[in-house]
C-alpha atoms as a PDB file:
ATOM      1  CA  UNK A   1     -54.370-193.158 184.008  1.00  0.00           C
ATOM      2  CA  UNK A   2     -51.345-191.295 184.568  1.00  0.00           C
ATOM      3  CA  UNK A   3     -49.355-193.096 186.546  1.00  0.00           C
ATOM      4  CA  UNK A   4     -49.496-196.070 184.319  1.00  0.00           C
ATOM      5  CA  UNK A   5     -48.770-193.440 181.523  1.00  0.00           C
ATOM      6  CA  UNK A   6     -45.934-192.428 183.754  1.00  0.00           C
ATOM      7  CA  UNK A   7     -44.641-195.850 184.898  1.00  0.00           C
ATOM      8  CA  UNK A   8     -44.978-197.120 180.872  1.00  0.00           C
ATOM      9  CA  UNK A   9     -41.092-197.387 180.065  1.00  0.00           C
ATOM     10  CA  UNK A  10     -41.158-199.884 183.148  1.00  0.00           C
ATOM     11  CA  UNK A  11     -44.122-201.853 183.026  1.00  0.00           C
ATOM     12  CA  UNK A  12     -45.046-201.906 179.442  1.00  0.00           C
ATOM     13  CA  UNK A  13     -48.722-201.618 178.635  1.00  0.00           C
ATOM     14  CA  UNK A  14     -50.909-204.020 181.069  1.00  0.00           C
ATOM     15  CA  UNK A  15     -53.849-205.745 179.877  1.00  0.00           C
ATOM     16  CA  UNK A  16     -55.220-205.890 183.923  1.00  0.00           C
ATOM     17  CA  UNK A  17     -54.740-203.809 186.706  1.00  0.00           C
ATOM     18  CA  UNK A  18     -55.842-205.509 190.033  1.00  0.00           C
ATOM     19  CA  UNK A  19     -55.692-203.905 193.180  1.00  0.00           C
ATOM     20  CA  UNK A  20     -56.196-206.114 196.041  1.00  0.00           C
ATOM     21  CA  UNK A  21     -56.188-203.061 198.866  1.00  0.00           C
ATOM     22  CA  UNK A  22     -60.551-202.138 198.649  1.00  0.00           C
ATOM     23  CA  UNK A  23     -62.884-203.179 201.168  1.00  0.00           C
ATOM     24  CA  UNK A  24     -65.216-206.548 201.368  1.00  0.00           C
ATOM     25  CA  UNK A  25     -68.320-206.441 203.350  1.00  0.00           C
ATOM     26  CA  UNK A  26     -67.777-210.634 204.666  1.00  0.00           C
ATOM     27  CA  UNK A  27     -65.169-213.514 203.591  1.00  0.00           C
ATOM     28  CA  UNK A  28     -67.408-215.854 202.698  1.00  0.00           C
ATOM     29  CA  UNK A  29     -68.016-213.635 199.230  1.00  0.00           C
ATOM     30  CA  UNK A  30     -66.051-212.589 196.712  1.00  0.00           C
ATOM     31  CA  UNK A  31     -66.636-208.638 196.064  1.00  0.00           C
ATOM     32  CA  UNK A  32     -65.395-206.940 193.073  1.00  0.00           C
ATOM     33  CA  UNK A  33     -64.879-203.295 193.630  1.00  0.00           C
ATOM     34  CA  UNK A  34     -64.764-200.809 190.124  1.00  0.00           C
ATOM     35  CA  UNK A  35     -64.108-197.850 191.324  1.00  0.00           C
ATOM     36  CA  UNK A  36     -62.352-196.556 195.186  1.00  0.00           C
ATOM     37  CA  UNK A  37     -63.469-193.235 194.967  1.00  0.00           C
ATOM     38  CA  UNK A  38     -65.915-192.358 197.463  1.00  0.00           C
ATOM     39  CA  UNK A  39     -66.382-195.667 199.395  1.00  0.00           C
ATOM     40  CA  UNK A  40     -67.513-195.764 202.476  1.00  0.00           C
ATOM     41  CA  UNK A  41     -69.123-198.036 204.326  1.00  0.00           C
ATOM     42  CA  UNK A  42     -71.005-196.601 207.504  1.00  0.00           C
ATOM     43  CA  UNK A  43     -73.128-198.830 210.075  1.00  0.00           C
ATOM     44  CA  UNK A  44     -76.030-196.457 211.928  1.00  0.00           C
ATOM     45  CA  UNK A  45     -78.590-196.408 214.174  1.00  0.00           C
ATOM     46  CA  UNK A  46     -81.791-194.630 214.632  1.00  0.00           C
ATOM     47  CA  UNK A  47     -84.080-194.707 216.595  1.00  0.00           C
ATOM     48  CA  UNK A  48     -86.894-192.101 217.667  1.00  0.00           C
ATOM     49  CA  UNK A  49     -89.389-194.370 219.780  1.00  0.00           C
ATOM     50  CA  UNK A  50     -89.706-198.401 220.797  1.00  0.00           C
ATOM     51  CA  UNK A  51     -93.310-198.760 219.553  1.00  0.00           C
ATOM     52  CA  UNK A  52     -96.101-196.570 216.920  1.00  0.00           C
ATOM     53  CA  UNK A  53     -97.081-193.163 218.236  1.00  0.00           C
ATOM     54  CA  UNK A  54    -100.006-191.527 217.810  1.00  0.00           C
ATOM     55  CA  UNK A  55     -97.776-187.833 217.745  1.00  0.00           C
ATOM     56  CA  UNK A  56    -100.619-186.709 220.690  1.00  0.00           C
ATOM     57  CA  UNK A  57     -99.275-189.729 222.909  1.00  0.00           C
ATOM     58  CA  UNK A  58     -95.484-188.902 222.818  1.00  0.00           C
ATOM     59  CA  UNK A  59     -96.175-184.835 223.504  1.00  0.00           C
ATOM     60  CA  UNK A  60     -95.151-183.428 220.504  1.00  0.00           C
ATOM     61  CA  UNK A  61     -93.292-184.536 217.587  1.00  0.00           C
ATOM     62  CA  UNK A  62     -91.505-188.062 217.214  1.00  0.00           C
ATOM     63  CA  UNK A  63     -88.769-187.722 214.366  1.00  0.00           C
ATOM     64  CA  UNK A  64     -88.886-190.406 211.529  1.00  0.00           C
ATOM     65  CA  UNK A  65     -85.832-192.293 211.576  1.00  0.00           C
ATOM     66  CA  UNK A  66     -85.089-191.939 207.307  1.00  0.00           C
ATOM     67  CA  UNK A  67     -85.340-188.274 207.906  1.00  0.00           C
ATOM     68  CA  UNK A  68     -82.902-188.164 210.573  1.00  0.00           C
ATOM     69  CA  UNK A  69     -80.267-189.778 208.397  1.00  0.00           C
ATOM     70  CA  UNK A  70     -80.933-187.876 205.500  1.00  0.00           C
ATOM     71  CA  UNK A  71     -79.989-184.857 207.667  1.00  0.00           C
ATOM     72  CA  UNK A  72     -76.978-186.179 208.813  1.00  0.00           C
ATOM     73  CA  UNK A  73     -76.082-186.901 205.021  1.00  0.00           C
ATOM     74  CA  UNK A  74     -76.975-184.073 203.746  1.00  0.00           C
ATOM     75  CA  UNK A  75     -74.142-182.515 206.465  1.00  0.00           C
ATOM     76  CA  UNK A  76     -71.438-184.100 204.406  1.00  0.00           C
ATOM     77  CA  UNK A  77     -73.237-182.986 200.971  1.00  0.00           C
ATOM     78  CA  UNK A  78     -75.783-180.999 198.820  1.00  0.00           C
ATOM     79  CA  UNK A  79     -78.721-183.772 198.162  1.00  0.00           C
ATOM     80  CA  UNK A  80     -79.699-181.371 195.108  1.00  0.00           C
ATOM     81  CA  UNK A  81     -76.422-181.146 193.330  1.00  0.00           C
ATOM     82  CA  UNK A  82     -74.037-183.679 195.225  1.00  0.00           C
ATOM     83  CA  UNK A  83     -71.390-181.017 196.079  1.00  0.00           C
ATOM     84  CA  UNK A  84     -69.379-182.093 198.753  1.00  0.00           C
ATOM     85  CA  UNK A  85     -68.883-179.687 201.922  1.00  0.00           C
ATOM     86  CA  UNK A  86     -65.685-177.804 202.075  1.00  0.00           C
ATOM     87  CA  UNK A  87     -64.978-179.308 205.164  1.00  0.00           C
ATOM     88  CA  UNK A  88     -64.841-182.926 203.651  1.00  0.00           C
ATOM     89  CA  UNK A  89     -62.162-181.882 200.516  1.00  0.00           C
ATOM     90  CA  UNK A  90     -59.033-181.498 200.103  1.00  0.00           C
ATOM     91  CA  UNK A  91     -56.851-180.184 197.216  1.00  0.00           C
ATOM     92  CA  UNK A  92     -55.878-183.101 194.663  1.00  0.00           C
ATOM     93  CA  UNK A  93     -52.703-183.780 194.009  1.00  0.00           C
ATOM     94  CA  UNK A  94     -50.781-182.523 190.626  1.00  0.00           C
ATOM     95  CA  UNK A  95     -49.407-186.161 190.183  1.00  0.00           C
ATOM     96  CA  UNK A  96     -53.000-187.387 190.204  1.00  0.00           C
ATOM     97  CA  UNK A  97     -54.835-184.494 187.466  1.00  0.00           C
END
């Protein structure tokens, strides 16, 4: 933690760090958050038809609604090794290394 290595002449050496700035999902809980990297919360929606087809009935292929999403996922990164697309990084900070 460099910035508490950084901010140590000031603050001393803490025996808790609480950061009250992460997400919750209600208020009637209380969430405890470990880490922020990465979190995201996302609500979506898919749907491919109202009722069971038989793929004959619908004339041709009805997508499967788990597939669809793990499409859409796999968009924002590799499923096989978890690298992130290029268009979804940015260069981290020297402060931060």
């Amino acid at each position: 933690m460099k910035l508490l290595d950084a901010a140590k002449d000031i603050i001393g050496t803490p025996d808790v760090c609480i950061c009250l700035d992460s997400g919750a999902l209600d208020y009637n809980t209380m969430w405890l958050t470990t880490s922020l990297r990465g979190v995201i919360i996302v609500d979506v929606t898919v749907s491919g038809g109202e009722i069971g087809y038989h793929s004959g009935e619908a004339g041709g292929i009805v997508p499967e609604s788990f597939r669809v999403i793990r499409e859409l996922l796999a968009r924002i990164d590799d499923p096989l090794t978890g690298e992130v697309h290029k268009d979804f990084t940015c260069p981290i900070p020297d402060w931060k290394a």
